[in-house]
Protein backbone atom coordinates (compact mmCIF):
# COMPACT_ATOMS: atom_id res chain seq x y z
CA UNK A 1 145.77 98.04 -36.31
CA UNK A 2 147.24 94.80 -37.61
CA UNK A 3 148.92 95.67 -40.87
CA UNK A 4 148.67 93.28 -43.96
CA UNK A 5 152.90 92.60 -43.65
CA UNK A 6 152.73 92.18 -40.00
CA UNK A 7 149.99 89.31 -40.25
CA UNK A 8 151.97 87.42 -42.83
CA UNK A 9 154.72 87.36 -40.97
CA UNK A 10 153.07 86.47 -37.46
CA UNK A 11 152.00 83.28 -39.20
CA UNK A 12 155.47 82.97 -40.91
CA UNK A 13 154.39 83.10 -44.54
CA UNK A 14 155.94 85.05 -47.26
CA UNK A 15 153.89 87.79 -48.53
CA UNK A 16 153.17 88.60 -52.29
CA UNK A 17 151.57 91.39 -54.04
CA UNK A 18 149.94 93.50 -53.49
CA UNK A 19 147.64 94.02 -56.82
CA UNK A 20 145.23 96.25 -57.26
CA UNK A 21 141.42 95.19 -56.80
CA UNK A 22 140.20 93.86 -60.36
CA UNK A 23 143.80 93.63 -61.40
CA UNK A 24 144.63 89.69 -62.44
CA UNK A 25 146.33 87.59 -60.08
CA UNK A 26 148.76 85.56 -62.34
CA UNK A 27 149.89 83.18 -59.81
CA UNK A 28 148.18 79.96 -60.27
CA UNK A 29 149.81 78.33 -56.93
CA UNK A 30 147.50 77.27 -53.71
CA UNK A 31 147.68 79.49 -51.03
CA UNK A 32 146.21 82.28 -49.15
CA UNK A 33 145.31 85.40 -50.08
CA UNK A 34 144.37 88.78 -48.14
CA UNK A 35 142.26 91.73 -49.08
CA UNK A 36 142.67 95.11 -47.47
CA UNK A 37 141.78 98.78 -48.03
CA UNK A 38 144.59 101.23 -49.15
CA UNK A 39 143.39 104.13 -46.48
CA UNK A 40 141.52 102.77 -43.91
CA UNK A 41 140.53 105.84 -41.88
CA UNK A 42 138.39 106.63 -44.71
CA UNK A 43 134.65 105.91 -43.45
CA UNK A 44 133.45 103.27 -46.25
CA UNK A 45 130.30 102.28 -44.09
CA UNK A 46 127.60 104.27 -46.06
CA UNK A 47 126.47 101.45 -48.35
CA UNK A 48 126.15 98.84 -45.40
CA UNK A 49 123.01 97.56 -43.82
CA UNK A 50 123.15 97.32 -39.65
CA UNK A 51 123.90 93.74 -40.17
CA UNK A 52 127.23 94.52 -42.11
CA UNK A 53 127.96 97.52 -40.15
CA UNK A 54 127.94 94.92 -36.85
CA UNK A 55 130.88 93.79 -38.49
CA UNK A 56 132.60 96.53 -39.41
CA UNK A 57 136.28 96.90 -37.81
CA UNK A 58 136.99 100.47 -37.61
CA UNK A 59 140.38 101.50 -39.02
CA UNK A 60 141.33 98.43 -40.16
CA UNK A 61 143.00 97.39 -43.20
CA UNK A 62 142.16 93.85 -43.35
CA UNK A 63 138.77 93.39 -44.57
CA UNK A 64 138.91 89.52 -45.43
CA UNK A 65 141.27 86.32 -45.45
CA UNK A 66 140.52 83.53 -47.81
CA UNK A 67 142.13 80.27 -49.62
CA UNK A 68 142.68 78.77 -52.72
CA UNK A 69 143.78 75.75 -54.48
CA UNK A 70 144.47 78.08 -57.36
CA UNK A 71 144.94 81.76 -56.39
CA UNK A 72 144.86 82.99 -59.67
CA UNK A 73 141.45 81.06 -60.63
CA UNK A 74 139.86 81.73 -56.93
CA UNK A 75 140.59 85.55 -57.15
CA UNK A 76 139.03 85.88 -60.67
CA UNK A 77 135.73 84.28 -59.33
CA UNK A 78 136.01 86.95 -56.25
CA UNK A 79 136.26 89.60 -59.18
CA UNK A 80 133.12 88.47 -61.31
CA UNK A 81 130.63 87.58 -58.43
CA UNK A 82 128.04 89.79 -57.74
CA UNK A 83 126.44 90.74 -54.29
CA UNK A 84 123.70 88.28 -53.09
CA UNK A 85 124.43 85.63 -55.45
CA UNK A 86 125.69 82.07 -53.77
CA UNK A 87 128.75 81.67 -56.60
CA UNK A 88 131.19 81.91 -57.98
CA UNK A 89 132.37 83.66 -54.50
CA UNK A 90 130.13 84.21 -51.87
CA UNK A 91 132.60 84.25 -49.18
CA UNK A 92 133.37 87.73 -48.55
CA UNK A 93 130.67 89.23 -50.91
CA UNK A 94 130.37 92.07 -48.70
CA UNK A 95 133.16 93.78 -50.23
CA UNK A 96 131.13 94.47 -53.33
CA UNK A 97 129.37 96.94 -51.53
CA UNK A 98 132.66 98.67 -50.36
CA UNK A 99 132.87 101.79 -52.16
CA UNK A 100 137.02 102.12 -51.29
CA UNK A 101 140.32 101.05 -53.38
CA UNK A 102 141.54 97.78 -52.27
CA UNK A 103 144.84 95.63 -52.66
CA UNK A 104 145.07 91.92 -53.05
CA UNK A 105 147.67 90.13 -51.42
CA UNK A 106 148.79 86.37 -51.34
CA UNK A 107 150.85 83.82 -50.17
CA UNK A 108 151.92 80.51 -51.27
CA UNK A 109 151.21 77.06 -49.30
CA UNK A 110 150.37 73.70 -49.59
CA UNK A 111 148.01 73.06 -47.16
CA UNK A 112 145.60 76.69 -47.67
CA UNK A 113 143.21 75.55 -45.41
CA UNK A 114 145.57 75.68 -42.40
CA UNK A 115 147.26 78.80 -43.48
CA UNK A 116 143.91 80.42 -43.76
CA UNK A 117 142.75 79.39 -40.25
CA UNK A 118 145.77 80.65 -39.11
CA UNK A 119 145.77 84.02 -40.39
CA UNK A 120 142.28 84.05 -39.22
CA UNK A 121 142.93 82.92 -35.89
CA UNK A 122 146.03 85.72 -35.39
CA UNK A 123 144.30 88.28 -36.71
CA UNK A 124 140.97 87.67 -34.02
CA UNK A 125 144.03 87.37 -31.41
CA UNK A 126 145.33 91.01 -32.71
CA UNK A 127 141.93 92.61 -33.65
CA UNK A 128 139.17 90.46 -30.64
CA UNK A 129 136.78 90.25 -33.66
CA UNK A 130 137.05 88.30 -37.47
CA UNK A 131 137.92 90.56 -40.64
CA UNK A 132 134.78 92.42 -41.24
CA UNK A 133 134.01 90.29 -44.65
CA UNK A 134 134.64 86.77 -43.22
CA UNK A 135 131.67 85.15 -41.36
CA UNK A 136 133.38 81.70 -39.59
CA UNK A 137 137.18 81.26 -38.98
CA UNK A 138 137.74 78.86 -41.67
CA UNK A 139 136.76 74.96 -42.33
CA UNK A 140 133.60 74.67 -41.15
CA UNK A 141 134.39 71.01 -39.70
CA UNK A 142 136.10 72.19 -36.82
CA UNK A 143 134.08 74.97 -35.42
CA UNK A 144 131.72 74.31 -33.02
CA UNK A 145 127.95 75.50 -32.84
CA UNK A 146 128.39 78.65 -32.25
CA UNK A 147 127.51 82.43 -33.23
CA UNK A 148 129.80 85.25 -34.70
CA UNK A 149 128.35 86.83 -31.50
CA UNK A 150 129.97 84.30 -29.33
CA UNK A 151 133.64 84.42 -30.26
């Protein structure tokens, strides 16, 4: 398991937080920002459909990476969006249907975008699969044509 602390520091980043899910962010900074489950050996799966259950990463904590120009803003729009809608957050919208307490974490940076692939990037290195809410590694310009299935 690749803990929440562990990741931030592979990709040399000072961690924040965490808060609790639904719990403001008041940091209005750009960064990244990191959403795990408090006890992940607790099975969580029983609302998913076989698509979402492909993607589930057993006993892991990390259940999506994401960015933000304004972390504070970003996460507020993660809080109000609802399942199958495409905004304010449709990234990672399969944590609505999570039934599970979850922490927020962040860090501060300049260029998010990076940071993000790279957190994304480390944790497919530590895990061999992306962070069960995130579909693509991060900025769509520089992926190729390919499938979740294929990396």
């Amino acid at each position: 398991m690749l803990s929440v602390p562990d990741l931030f520091r592979r990709v040399s980043l000072e961690m924040c937080g965490p808060v609790e899910w639904l719990t403001p962010l008041e940091d209005t900074s750009s960064g990244v920002y990191v959403i795990a489950l408090v006890n992940p050996a607790a099975p969580f799966t029983e609302n998913l459909s076989d698509t979402e259950l492909a993607r589930w990463n057993a006993g892991e904590e990390i259940i999506y990476i994401g960015k933000a120009t304004n972390l504070h803003k970003r996460i507020a729009q993660f809080y109000r969006h609802k399942y199958g809608r495409s905004s304010p957050h449709r990234g990672g919208q399969d944590i609505k249907l999570l039934k599970a307490s979850i922490r927020v974490y962040w860090g501060r940076v300049i260029d998010c975008a990076t940071a993000e692939r790279s957190m994304i990037d480390e944790f497919y290195a530590q895990v061999g699969a992306l962070p069960f809410a995130n579909r693509i590694r991060g900025r769509r310009e520089n992926l190729s044509s390919v499938s979740r299935a294929d990396l």
